[in-house]
Protein backbone atom coordinates (compact mmCIF):
# COMPACT_ATOMS: atom_id res chain seq x y z
CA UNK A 1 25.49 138.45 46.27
CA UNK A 2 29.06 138.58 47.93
CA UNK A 3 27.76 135.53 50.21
CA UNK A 4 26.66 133.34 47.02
CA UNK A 5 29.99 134.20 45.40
CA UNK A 6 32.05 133.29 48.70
CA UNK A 7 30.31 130.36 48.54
CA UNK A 8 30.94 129.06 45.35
CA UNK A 9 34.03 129.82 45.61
CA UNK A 10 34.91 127.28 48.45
CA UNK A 11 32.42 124.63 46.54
CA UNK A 12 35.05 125.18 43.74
CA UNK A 13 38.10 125.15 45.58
CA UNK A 14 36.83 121.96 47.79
CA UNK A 15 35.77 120.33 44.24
CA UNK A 16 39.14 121.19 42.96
CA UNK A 17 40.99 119.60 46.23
CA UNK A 18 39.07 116.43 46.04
CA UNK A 19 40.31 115.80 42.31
CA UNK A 20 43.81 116.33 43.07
CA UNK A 21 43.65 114.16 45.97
CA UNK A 22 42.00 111.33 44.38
CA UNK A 23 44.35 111.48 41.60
CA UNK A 24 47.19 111.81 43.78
CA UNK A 25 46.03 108.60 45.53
CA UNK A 26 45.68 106.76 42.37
CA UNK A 27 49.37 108.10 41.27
CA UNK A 28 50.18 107.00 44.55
CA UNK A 29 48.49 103.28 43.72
CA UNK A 30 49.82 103.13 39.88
CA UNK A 31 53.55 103.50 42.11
CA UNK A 32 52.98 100.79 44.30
CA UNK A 33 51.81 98.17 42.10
CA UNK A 34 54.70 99.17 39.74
CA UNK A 35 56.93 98.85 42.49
CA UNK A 36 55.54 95.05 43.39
CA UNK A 37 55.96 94.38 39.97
CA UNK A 38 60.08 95.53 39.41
CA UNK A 39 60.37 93.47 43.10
CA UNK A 40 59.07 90.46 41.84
CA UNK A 41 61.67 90.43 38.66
CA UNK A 42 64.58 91.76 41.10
CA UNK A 43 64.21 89.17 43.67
CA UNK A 44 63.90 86.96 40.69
CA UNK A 45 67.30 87.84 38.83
CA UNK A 46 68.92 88.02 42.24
CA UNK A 47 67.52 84.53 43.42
CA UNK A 48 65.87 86.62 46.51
CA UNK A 49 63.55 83.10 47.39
CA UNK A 50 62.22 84.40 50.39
CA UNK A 51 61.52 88.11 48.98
CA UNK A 52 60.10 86.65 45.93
CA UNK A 53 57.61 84.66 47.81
CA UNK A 54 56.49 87.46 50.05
CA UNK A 55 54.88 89.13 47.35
CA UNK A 56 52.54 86.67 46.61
CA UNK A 57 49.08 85.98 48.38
CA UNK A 58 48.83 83.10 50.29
CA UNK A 59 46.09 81.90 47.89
CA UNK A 60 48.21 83.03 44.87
CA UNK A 61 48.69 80.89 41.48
CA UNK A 62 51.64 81.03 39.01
CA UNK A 63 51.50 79.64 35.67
CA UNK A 64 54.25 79.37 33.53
CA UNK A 65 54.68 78.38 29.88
CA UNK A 66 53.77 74.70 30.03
CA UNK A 67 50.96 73.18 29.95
CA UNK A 68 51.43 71.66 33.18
CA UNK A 69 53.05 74.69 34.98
CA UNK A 70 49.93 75.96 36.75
CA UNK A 71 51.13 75.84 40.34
CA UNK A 72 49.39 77.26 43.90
CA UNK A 73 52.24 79.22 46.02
CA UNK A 74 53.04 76.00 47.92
CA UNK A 75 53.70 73.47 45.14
CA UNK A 76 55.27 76.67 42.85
CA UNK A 77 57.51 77.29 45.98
CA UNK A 78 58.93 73.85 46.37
CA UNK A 79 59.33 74.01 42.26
CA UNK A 80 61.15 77.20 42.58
CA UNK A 81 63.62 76.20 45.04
CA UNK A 82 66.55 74.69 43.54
CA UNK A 83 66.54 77.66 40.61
CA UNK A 84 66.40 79.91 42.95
CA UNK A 85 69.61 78.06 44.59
CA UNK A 86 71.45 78.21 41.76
CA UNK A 87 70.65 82.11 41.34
CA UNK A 88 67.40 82.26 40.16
CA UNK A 89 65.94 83.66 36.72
CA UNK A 90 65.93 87.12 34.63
CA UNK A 91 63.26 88.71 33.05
CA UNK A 92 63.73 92.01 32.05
CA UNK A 93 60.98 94.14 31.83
CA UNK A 94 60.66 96.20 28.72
CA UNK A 95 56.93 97.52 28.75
CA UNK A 96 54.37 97.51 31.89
CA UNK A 97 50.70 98.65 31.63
CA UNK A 98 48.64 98.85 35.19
CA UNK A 99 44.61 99.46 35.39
CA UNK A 100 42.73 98.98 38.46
CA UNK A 101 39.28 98.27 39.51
CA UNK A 102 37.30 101.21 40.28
CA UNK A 103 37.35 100.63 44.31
CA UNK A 104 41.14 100.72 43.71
CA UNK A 105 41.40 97.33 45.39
CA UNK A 106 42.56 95.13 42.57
CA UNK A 107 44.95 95.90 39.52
CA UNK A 108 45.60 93.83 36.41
CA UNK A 109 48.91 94.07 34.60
CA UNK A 110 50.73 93.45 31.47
CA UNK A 111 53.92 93.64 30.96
CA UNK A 112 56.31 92.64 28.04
CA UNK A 113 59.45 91.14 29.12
CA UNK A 114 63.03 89.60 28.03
CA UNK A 115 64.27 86.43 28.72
CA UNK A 116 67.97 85.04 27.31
CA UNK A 117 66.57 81.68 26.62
CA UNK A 118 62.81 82.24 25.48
CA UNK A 119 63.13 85.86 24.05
CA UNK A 120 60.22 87.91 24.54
CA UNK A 121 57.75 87.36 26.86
CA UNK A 122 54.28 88.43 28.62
CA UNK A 123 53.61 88.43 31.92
CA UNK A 124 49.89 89.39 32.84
CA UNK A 125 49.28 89.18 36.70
CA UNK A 126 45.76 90.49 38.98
CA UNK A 127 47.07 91.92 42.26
CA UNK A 128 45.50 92.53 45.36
CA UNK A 129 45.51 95.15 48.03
CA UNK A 130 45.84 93.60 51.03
CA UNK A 131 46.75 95.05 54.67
CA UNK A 132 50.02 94.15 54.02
CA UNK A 133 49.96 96.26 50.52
CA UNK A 134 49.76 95.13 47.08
CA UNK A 135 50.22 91.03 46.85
CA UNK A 136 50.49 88.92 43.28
CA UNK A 137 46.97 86.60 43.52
CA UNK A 138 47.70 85.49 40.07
CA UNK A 139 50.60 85.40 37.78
CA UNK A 140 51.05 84.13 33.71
CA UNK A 141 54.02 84.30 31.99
CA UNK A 142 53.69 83.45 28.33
CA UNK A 143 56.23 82.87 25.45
CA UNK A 144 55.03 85.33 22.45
CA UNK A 145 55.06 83.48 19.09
CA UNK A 146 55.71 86.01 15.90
CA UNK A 147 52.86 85.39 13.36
CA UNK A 148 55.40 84.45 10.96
CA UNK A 149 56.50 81.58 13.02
CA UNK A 150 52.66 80.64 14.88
CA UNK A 151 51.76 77.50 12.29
CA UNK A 152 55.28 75.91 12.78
CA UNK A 153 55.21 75.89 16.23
CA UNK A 154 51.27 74.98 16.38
CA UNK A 155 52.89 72.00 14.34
CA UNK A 156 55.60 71.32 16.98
CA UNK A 157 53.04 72.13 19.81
CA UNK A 158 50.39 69.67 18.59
CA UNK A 159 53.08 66.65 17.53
CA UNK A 160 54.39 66.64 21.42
CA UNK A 161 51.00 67.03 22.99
CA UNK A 162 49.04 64.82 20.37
CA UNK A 163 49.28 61.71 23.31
CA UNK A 164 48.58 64.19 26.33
CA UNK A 165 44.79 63.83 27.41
């Protein structure tokens, strides 16, 4: 009987181990891609060109809030320049949410933030884990409309993009 006890006790305690661990490791994750994230918007703000870049894949695609603003690195890169030369652009973060793929190899976020000029804002972005650690593959930033104010600026939306194919 002592044997059968000993040896659920050291299933238990391994079981017990193994949880910890794996949530430990997915703190561990959650830390890291919230640490890519509050880069990115640093390097932004501080008009950081080269450490902005660096967290992107090399495959990666940013779209911003036009239409037309859907951008691989390269053509998003040459785009960014000249803001970034004259200091770059602030977006303060006021609420991030992170989940992750069950392998632990990709996470999605959301994240409200605060611009001077367009107010509040979403960024959504899919990251991956990479040798290298946790790249941006994909990036949108979005303007959020208040319900109170979505039909007029439908209106406005559709009058300036009534000609656009």
């Amino acid at each position: 009987m002592r044997t059968v006890d000993s040896f659920r006790f050291r299933v238990w305690v391994l079981l017990i181990s193994f949880c910890f661990t794996a949530n430990l490791q997915a703190a561990d994750q959650r830390t890291a891609v919230d640490a890519v994230m509050s880069r990115f918007h640093a390097a932004a703000a501080a008009g950081d060109y080269d450490s902005y870049f660096a967290l992107f894949t090399d495959d990666g695609v940013f779209l911003g809030t036009d239409r037309t603003e859907r951008w691989d690195i390269p053509t998003f890169r040459a785009y960014a320049k000249a803001p970034f030369e004259r200091g770059g652009w602030t977006y303060d973060m006021r609420e991030r949410h992170i989940a992750f793929s069950a392998d632990q190899q990709t996470a999605w976020i959301d994240e409200i933030l605060f611009n001077q000029s367009l107010g509040e804002c979403r960024g959504t972005a899919v990251l991956s884990r990479t040798p290298r650690g946790w790249k941006i593959s994909h990036y949108s930033l979005t303007m959020l409309i208040p319900n109170d104010l979505a039909r007029e600026v439908g209106a406005k939306s559709r009058e300036l993009t009534e000609s656009v194919p």
